[in-house]
N, C-alpha and C. Protein backbone atom coordinates (compact mmCIF):
# COMPACT_ATOMS: atom_id res chain seq x y z
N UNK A 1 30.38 -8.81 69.87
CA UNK A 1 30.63 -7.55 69.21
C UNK A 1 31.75 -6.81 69.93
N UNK A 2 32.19 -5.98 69.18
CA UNK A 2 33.51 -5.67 69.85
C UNK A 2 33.77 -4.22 70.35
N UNK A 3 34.16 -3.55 71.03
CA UNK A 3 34.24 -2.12 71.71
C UNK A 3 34.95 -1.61 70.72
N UNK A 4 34.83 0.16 70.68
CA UNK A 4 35.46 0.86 69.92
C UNK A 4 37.03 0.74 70.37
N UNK A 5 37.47 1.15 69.57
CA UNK A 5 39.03 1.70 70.01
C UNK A 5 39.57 2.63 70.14
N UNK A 6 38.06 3.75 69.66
CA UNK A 6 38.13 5.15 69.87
C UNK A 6 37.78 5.77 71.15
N UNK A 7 36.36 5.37 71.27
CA UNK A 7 36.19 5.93 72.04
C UNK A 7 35.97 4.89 73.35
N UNK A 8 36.31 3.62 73.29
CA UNK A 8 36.06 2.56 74.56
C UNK A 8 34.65 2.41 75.20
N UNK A 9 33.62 2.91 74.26
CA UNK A 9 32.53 2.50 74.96
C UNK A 9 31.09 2.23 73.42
N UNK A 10 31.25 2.46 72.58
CA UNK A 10 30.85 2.55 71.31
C UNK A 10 30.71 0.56 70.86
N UNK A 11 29.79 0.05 70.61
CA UNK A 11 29.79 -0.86 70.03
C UNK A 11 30.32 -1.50 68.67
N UNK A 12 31.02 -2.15 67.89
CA UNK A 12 31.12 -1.61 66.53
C UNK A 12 30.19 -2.80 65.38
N UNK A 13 30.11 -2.23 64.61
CA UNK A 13 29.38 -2.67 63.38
C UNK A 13 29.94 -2.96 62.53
N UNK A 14 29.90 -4.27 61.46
CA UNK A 14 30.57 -4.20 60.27
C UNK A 14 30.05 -3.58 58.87
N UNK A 15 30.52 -2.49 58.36
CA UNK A 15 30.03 -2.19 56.86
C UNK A 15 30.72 -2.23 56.26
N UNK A 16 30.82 -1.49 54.86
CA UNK A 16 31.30 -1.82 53.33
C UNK A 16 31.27 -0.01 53.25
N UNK A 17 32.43 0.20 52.63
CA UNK A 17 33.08 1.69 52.64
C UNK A 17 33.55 1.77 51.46
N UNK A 18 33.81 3.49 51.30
CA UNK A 18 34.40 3.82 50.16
C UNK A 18 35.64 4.53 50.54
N UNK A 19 36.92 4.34 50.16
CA UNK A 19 38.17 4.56 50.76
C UNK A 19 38.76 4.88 49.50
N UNK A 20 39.70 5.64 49.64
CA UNK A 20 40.28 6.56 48.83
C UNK A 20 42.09 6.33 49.17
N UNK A 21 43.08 6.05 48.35
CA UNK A 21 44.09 5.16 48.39
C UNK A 21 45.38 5.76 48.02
N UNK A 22 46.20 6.71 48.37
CA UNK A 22 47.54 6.88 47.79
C UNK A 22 48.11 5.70 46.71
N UNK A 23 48.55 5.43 45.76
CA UNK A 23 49.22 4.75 45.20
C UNK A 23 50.32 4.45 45.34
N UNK A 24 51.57 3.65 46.07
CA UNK A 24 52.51 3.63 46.82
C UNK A 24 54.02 4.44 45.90
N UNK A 25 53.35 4.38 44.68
CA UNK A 25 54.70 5.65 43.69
C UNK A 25 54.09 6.95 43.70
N UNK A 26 52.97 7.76 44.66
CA UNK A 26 52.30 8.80 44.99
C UNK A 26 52.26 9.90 44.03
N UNK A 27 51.90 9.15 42.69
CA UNK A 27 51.53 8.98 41.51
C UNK A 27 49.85 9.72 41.87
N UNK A 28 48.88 9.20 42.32
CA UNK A 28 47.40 9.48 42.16
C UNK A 28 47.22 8.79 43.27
N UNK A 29 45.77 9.22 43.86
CA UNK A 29 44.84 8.09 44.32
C UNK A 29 43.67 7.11 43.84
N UNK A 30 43.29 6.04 44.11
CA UNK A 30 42.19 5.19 43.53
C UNK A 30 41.09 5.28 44.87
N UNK A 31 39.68 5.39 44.46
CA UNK A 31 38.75 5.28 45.04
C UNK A 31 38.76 3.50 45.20
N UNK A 32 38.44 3.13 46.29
CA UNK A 32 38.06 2.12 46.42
C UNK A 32 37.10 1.51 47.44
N UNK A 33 36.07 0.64 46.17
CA UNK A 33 34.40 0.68 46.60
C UNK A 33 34.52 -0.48 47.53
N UNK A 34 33.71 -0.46 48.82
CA UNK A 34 33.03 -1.61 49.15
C UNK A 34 34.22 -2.55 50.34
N UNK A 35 35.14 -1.73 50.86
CA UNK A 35 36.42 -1.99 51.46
C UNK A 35 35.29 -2.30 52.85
N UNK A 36 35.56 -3.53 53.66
CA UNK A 36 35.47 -3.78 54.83
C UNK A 36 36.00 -3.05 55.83
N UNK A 37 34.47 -2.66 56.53
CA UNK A 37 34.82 -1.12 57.80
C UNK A 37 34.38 -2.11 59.07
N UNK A 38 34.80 -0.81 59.75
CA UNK A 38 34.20 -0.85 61.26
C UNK A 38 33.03 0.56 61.31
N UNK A 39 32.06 0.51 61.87
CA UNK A 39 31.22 1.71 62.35
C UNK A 39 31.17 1.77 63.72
N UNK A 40 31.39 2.76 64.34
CA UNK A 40 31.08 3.17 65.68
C UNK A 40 29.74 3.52 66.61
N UNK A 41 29.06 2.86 66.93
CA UNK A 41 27.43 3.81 66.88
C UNK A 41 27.81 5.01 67.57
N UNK A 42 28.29 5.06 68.69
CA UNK A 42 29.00 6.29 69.43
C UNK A 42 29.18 7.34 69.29
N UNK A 43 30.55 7.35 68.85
CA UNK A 43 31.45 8.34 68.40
C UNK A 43 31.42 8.07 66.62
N UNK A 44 30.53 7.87 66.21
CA UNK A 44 30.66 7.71 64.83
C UNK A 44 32.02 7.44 64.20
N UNK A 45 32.51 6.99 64.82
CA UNK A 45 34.00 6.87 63.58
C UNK A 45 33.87 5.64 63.00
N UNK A 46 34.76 6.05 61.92
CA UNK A 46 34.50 4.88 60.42
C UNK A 46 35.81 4.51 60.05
N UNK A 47 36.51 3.39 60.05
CA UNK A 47 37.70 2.63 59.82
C UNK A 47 37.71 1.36 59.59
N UNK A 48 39.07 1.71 58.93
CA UNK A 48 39.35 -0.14 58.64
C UNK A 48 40.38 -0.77 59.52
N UNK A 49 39.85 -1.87 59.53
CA UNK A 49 40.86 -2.74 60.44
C UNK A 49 42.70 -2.85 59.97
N UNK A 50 43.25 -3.48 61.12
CA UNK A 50 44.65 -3.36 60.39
C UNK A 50 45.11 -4.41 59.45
N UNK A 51 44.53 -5.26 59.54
CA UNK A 51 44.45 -6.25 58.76
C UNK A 51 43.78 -6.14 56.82
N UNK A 52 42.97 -5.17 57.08
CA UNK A 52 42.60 -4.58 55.57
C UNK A 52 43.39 -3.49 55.06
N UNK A 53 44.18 -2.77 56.13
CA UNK A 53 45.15 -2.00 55.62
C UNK A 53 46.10 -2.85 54.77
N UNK A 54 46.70 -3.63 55.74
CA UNK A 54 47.96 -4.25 55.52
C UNK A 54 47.63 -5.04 53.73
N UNK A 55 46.40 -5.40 54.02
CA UNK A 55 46.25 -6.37 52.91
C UNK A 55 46.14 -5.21 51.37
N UNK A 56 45.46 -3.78 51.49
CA UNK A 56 45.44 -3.14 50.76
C UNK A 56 46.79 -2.33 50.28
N UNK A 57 47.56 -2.42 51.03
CA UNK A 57 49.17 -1.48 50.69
C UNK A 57 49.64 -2.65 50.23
N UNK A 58 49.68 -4.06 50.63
CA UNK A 58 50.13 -5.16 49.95
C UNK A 58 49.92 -5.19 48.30
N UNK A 59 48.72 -5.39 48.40
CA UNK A 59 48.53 -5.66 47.01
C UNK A 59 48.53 -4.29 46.06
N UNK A 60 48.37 -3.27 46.63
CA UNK A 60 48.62 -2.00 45.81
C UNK A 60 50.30 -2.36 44.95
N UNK A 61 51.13 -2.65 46.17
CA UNK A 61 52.35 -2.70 46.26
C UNK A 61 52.96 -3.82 44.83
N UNK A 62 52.15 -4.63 44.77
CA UNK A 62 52.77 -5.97 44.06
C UNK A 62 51.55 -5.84 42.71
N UNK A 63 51.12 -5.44 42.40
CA UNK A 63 50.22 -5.30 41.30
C UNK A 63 50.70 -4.51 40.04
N UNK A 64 50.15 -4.07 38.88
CA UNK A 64 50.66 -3.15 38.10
C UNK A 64 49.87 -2.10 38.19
N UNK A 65 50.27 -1.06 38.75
CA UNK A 65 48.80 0.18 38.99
C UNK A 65 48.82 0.71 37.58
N UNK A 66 49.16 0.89 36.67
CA UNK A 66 48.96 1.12 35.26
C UNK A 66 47.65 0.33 35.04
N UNK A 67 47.70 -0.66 35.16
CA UNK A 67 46.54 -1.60 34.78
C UNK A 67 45.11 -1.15 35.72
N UNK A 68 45.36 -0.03 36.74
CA UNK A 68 44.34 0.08 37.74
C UNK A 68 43.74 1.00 37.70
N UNK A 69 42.72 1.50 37.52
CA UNK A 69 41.44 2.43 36.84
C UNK A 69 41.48 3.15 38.31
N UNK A 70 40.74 4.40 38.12
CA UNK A 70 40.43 5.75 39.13
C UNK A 70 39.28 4.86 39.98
N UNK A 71 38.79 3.76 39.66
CA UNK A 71 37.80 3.72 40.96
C UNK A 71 37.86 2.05 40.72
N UNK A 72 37.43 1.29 42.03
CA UNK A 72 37.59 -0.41 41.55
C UNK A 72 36.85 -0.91 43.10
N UNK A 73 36.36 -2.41 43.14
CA UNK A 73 36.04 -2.70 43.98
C UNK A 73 37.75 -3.21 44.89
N UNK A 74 36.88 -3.23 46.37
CA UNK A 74 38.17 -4.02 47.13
C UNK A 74 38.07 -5.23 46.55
N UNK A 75 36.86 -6.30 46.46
CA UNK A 75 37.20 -7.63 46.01
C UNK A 75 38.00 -7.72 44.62
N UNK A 76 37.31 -6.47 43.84
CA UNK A 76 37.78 -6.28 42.08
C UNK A 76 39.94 -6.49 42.38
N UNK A 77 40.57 -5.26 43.53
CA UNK A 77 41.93 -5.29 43.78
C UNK A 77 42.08 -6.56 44.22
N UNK A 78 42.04 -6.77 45.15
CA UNK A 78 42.38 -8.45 45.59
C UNK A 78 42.29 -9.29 44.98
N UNK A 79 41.41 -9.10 43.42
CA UNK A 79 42.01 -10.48 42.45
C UNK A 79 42.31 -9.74 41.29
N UNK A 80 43.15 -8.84 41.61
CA UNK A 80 44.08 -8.68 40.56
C UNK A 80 45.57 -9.23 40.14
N UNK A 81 45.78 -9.40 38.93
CA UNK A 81 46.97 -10.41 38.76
C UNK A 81 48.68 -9.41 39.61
N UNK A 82 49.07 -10.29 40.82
CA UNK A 82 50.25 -9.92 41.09
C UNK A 82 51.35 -9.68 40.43
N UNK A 83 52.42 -8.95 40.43
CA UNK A 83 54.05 -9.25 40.04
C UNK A 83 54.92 -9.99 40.57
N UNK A 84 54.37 -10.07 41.77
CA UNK A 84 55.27 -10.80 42.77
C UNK A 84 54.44 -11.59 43.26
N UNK A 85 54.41 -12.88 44.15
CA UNK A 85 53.45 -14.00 44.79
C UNK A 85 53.18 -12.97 46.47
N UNK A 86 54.53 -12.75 46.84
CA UNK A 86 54.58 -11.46 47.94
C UNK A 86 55.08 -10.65 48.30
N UNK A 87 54.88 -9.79 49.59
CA UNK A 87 55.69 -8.40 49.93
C UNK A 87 57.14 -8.82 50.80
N UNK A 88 57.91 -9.39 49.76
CA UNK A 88 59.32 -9.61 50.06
C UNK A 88 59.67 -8.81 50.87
N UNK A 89 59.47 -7.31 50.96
CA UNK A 89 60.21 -6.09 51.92
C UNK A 89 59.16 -5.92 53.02
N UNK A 90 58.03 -6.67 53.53
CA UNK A 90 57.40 -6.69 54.83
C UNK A 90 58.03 -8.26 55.77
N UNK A 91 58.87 -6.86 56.88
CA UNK A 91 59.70 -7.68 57.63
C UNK A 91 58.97 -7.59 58.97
């Protein structure tokens, strides 16, 4: 199990969160259910890894958000049909 990064002494936990999403044309936000967290027992803090960031601005990024409703699961975004295969402009 792995130490906080907050507070360096906090154990962390894995849960399932509800995260709330700028749309990258800052257009609206989308609720989004069930996103893979970290919990802190500690210091209570609640986050996502950088790796679920990255993967969530990705696919926000390459998707058609027209096609994307006010609330959706994370698994529901991640198989949504791309525009692009990838994030050509992540250098």
């Amino acid at each position: 199990m792995e130490i906080c990064p907050w507070c360096e002494v906090g154990k962390l936990s894995s849960v399932a969160d509800t995260v709330y999403w700028e749309l990258p044309d800052g257009t609206r936000a989308v609720e989004i259910n069930e996103t893979p967290s970290f919990y802190c027992d500690n210091c209570r803090a609640l986050f996502q890894s950088d790796e679920i960031v990255r993967d969530i601005e990705d696919q926000l990024f390459l998707i058609d958000t027209k096609q994307l409703g006010r609330h959706t699961t994370f698994d529901e975004l991640m198989k949504m049909k791309r525009l692009l295969k990838r994030n050509y402009f992540d250098f």
